[in-house]
Protein backbone atom coordinates (compact mmCIF):
# COMPACT_ATOMS: atom_id res chain seq x y z
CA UNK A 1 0.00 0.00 0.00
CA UNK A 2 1.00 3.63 -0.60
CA UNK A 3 3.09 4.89 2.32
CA UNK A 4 1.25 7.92 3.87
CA UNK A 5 1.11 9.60 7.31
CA UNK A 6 -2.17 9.95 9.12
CA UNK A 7 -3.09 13.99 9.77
CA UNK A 8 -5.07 13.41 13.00
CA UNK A 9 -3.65 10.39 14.92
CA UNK A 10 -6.54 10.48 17.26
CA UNK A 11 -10.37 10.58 15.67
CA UNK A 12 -13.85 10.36 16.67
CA UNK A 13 -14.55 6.93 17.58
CA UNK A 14 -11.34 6.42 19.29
CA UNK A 15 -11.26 4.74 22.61
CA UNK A 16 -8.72 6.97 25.08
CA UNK A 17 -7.65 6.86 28.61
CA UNK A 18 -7.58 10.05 30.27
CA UNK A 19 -6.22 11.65 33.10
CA UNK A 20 -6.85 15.26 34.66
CA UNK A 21 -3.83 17.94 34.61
CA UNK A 22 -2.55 18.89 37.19
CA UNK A 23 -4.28 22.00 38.91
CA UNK A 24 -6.52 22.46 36.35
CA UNK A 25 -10.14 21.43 35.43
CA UNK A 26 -9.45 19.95 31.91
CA UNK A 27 -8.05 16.21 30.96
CA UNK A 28 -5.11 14.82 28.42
CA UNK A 29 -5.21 11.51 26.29
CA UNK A 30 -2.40 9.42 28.04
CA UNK A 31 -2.93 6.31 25.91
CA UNK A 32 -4.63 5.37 22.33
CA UNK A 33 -6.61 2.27 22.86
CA UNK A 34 -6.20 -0.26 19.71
CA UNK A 35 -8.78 -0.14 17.05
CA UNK A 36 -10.96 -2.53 15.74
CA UNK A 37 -11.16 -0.58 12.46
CA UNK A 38 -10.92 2.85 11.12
CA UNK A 39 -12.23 4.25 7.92
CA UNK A 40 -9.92 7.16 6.02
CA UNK A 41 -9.40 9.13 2.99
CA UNK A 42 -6.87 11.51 1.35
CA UNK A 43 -6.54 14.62 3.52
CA UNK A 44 -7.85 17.71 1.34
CA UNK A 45 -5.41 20.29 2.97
CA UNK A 46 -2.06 18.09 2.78
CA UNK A 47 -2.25 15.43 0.01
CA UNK A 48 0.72 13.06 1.86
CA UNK A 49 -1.07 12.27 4.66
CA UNK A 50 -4.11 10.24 5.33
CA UNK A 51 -7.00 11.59 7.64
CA UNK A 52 -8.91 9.26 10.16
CA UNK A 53 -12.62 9.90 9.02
CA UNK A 54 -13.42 7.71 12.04
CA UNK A 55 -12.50 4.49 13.88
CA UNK A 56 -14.31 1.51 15.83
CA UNK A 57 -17.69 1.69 13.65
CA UNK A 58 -19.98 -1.08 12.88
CA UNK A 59 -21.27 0.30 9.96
CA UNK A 60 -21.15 3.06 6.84
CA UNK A 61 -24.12 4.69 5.78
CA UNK A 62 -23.94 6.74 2.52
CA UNK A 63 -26.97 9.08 1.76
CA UNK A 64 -27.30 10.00 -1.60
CA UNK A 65 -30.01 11.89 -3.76
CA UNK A 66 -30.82 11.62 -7.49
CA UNK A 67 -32.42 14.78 -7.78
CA UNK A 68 -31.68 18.27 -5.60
CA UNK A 69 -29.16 17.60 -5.69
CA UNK A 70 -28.33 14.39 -7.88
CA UNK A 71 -25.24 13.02 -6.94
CA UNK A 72 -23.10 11.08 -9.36
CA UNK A 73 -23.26 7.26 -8.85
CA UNK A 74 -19.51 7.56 -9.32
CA UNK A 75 -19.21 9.30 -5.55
CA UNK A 76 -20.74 6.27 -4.21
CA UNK A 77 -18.48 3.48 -5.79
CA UNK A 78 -15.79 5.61 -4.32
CA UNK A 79 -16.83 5.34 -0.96
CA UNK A 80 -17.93 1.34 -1.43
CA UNK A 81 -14.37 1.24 -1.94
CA UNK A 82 -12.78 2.62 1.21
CA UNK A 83 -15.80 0.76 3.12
CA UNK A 84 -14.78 -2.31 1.73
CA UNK A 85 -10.78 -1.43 2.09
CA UNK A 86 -11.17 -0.79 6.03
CA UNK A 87 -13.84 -3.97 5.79
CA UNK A 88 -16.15 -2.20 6.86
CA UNK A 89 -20.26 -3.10 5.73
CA UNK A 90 -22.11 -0.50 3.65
CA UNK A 91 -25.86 0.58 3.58
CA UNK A 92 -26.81 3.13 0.50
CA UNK A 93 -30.25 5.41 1.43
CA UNK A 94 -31.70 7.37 -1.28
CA UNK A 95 -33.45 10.53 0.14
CA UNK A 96 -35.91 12.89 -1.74
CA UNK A 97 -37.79 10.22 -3.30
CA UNK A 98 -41.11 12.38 -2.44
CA UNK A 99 -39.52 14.84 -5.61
CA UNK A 100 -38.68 12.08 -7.58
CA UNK A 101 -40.52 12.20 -11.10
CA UNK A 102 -40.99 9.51 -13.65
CA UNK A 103 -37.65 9.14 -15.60
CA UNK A 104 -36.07 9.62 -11.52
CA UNK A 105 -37.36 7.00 -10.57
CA UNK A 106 -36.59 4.99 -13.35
CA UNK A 107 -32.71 5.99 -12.28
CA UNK A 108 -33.02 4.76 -8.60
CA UNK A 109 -34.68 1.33 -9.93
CA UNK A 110 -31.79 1.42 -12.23
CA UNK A 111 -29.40 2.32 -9.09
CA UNK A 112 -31.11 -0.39 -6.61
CA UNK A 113 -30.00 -2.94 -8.90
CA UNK A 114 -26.78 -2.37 -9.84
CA UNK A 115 -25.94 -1.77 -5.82
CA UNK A 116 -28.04 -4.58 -4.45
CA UNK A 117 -26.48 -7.06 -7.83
CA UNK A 118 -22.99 -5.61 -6.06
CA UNK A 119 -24.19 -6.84 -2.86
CA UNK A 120 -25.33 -3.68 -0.92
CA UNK A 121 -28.34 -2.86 1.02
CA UNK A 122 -30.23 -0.09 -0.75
CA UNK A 123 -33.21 1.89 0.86
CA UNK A 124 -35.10 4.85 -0.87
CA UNK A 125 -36.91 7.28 1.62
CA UNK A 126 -38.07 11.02 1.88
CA UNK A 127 -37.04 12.55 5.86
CA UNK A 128 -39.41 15.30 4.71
CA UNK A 129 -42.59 13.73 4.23
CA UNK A 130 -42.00 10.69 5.92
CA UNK A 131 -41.92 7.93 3.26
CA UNK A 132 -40.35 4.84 4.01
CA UNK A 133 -38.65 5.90 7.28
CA UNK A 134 -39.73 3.31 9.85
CA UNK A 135 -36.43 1.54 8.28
CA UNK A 136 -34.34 3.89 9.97
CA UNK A 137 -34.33 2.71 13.27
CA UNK A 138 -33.75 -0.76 11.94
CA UNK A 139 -30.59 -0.09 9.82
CA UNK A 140 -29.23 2.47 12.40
CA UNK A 141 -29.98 0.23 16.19
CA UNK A 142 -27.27 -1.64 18.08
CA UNK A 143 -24.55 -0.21 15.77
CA UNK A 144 -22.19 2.83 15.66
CA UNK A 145 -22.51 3.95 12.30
CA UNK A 146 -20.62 6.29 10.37
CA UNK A 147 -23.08 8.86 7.89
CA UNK A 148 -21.63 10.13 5.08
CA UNK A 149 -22.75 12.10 1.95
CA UNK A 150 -22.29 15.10 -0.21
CA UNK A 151 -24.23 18.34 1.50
CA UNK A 152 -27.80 19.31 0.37
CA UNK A 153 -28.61 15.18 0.64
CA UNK A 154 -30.68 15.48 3.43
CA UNK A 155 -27.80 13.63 5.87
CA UNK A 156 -28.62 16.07 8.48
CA UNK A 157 -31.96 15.57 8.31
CA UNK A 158 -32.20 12.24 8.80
CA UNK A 159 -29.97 12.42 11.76
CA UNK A 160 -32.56 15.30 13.40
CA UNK A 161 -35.21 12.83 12.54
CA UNK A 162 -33.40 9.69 14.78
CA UNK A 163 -32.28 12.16 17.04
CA UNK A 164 -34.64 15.09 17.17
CA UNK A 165 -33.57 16.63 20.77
CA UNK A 166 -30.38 17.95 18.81
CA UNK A 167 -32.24 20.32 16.16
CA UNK A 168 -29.39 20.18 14.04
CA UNK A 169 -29.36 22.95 11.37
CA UNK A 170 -30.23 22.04 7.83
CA UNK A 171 -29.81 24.26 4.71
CA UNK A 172 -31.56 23.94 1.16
CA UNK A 173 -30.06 23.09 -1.82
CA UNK A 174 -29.62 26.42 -4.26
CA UNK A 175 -31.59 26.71 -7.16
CA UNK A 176 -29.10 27.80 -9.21
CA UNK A 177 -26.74 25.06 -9.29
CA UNK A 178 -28.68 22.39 -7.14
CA UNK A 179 -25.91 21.77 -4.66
CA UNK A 180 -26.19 21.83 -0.73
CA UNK A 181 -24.40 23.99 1.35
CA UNK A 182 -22.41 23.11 3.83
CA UNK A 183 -24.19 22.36 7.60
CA UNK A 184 -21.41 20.29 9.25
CA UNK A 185 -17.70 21.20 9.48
CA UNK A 186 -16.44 18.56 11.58
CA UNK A 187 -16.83 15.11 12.76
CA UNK A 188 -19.10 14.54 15.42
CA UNK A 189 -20.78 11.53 17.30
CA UNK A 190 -24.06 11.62 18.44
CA UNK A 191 -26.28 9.15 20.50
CA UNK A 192 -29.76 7.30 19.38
CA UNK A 193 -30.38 5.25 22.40
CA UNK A 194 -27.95 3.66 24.76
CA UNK A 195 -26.86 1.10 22.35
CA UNK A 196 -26.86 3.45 18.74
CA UNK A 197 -24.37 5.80 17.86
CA UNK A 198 -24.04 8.09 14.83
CA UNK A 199 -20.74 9.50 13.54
CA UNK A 200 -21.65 12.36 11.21
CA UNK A 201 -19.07 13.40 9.03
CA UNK A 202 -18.82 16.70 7.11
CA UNK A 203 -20.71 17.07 3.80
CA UNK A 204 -17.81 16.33 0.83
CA UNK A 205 -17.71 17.34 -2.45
CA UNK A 206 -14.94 14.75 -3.60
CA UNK A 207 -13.79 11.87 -2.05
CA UNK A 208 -10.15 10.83 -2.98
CA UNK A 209 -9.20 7.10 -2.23
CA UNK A 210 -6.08 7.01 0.40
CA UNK A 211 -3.53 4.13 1.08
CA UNK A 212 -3.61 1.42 -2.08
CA UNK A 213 -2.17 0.16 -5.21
CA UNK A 214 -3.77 -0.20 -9.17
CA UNK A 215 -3.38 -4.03 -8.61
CA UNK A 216 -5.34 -3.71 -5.14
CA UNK A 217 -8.82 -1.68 -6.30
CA UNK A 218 -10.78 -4.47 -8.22
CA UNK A 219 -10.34 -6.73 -4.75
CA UNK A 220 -12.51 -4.06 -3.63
CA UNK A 221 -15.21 -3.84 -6.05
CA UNK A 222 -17.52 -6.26 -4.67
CA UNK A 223 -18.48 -7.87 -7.46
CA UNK A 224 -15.55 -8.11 -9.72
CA UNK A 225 -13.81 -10.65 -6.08
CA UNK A 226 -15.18 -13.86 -7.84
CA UNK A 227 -13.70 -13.25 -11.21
CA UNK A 228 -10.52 -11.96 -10.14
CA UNK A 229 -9.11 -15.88 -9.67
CA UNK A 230 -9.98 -17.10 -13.31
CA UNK A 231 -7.73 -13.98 -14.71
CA UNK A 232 -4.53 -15.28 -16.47
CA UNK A 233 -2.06 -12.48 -14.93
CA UNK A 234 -2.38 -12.29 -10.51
CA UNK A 235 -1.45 -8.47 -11.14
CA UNK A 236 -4.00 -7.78 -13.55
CA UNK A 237 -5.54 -3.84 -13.99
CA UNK A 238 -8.28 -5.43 -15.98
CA UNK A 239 -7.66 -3.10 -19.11
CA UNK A 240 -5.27 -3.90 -21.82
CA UNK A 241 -4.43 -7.53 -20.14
CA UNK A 242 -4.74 -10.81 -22.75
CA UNK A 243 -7.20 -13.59 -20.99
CA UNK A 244 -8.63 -11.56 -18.31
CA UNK A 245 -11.85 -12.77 -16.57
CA UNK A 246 -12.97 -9.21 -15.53
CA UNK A 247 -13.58 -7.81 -19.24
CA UNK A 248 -14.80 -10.98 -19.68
CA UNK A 249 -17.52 -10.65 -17.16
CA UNK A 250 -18.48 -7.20 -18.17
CA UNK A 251 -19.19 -8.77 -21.68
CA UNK A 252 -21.17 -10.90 -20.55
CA UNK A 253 -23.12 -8.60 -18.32
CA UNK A 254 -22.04 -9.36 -14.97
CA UNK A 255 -20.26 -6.44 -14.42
CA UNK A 256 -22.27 -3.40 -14.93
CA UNK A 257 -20.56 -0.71 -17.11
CA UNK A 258 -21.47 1.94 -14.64
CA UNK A 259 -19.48 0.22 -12.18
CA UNK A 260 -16.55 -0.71 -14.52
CA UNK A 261 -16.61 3.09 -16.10
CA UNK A 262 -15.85 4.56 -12.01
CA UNK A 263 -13.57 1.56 -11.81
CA UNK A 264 -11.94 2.84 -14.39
CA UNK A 265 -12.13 6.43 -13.30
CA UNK A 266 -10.43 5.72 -9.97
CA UNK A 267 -7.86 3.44 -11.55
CA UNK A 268 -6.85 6.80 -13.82
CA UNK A 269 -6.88 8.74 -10.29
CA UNK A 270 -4.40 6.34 -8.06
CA UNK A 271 -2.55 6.07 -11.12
CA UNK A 272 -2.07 9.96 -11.69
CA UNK A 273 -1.91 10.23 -8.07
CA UNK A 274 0.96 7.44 -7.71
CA UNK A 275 2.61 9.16 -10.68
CA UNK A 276 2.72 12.75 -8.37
CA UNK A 277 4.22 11.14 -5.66
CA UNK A 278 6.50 9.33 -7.83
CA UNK A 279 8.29 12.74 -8.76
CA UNK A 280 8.61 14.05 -5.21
């Protein structure tokens, strides 16, 4: 895996013992309990170093919207892929489906099954006017789960509507370009009952992949795993290679092109990425 530092050594999520200074009213971290798991990403601000999004979760929760703002399908194969990196389980909700018009929905039936044929959990709700929403409580109980998604999805929402003492504040999308501002600027955990916990993460625009290697990203594409034996070369990119099961497979319809096409599109990003670093 690419060698990079991590930016915040100690994240929300983290288990710490703590001890109080001496003469004052305030407590230091004297010791960073192990992790069961993390989940990180390129840091925005310095591109060598990795930054902890969070640690010890149960579960990632993307929310996503195909209209106000509709957020390329692309964003979410990039986080499948650091969920399944840090082996970590994904769950994909679909807000605003109360907006949704014909040729919409036609995209989120569309979306359902190339995410559920991938092996995800896919749910399609509207916070707003209460459509579908009893599932919440089911995906979100007994867990700690990370919540991530672009801003203007309706994230924030839904976390006011499992936890409505906080009265979080929400923003609406902009009519002129249909993207959401900005309501959270830094990670936070919040709690649903004594046994659920919500990690809500600030609202991203782009979501660069941290920490691995061309050869590495199909493993992580759920659905491309059971090919990847029957390819003729073990270090196969899956794109100019003789005899390789993965083009194969997309022939032959296993492999959805959407899927392939951000495969693709992150292979081009590591690769120009690994090529930077390269020159350093």
């Amino acid at each position: 895996m690419v060698d990079k530092k991590f930016s915040n050594p100690v994240a929300v999520g983290d288990w710490v013992n703590i001890e109080l200074e001496p003469g004052q009213n305030t407590y230091m971290i004297n010791e960073l309990l192990d992790r069961k798991n993390y989940i990180c990403r390129t840091d925005p601000h310095r591109k060598a170093h990795k930054q902890i999004i969070a640690s010890n979760v149960d579960q990632a929760v993307i929310v996503t919207s195909l209209f106000q703002p509709r957020v390329p399908l692309g964003f979410i194969d990039r986080f499948s892929v650091i969920a399944e990196m840090y082996h970590i389980p994904l769950q994909i909700i679909f807000n605003k489906c109360d907006i949704y018009d014909d040729d919409t929905q036609q995209k989120f039936i569309e979306a359902k099954s190339i995410y559920e044929d991938a092996g995800y959990k896919v749910h399609l709700v509207s916070i707003q006017q209460n459509i579908n929403t009893d599932i919440l409580n089911s995906i979100f109980e007994n867990k700690i789960s990370l919540i991530s998604g672009q801003s203007g999805v309706g994230k924030t929402a839904l976390i006011n509507y499992l936890c409505p003492d906080l009265g979080l504040k929400t923003q609406q999308v902009s009519d002129a370009n249909e993207k959401g501002q900005h309501t959270t600027t830094f990670a936070e955990m919040h709690s649903v009952n004594a046994s659920s916990f919500i990690i809500d993460t600030p609202g991203v625009k782009e979501l660069s992949i941290a920490d691995i290697e061309l050869d590495e990203i199909s493993h992580y594409f759920a659905e491309m795993r059971k090919f990847l034996p029957d390819c003729k070369f073990n270090n196969c990119i899956h794109i100019d290679e003789p005899d390789c099961a993965i083009k194969s497979a997309l022939e032959q319809g296993l492999i959805h092109p959407i899927r392939f096409g951000s495969y693709i599109s992150i292979i081009q990003e590591v690769e120009n990425g690994l090529k930077f670093w390269q020159k350093k």
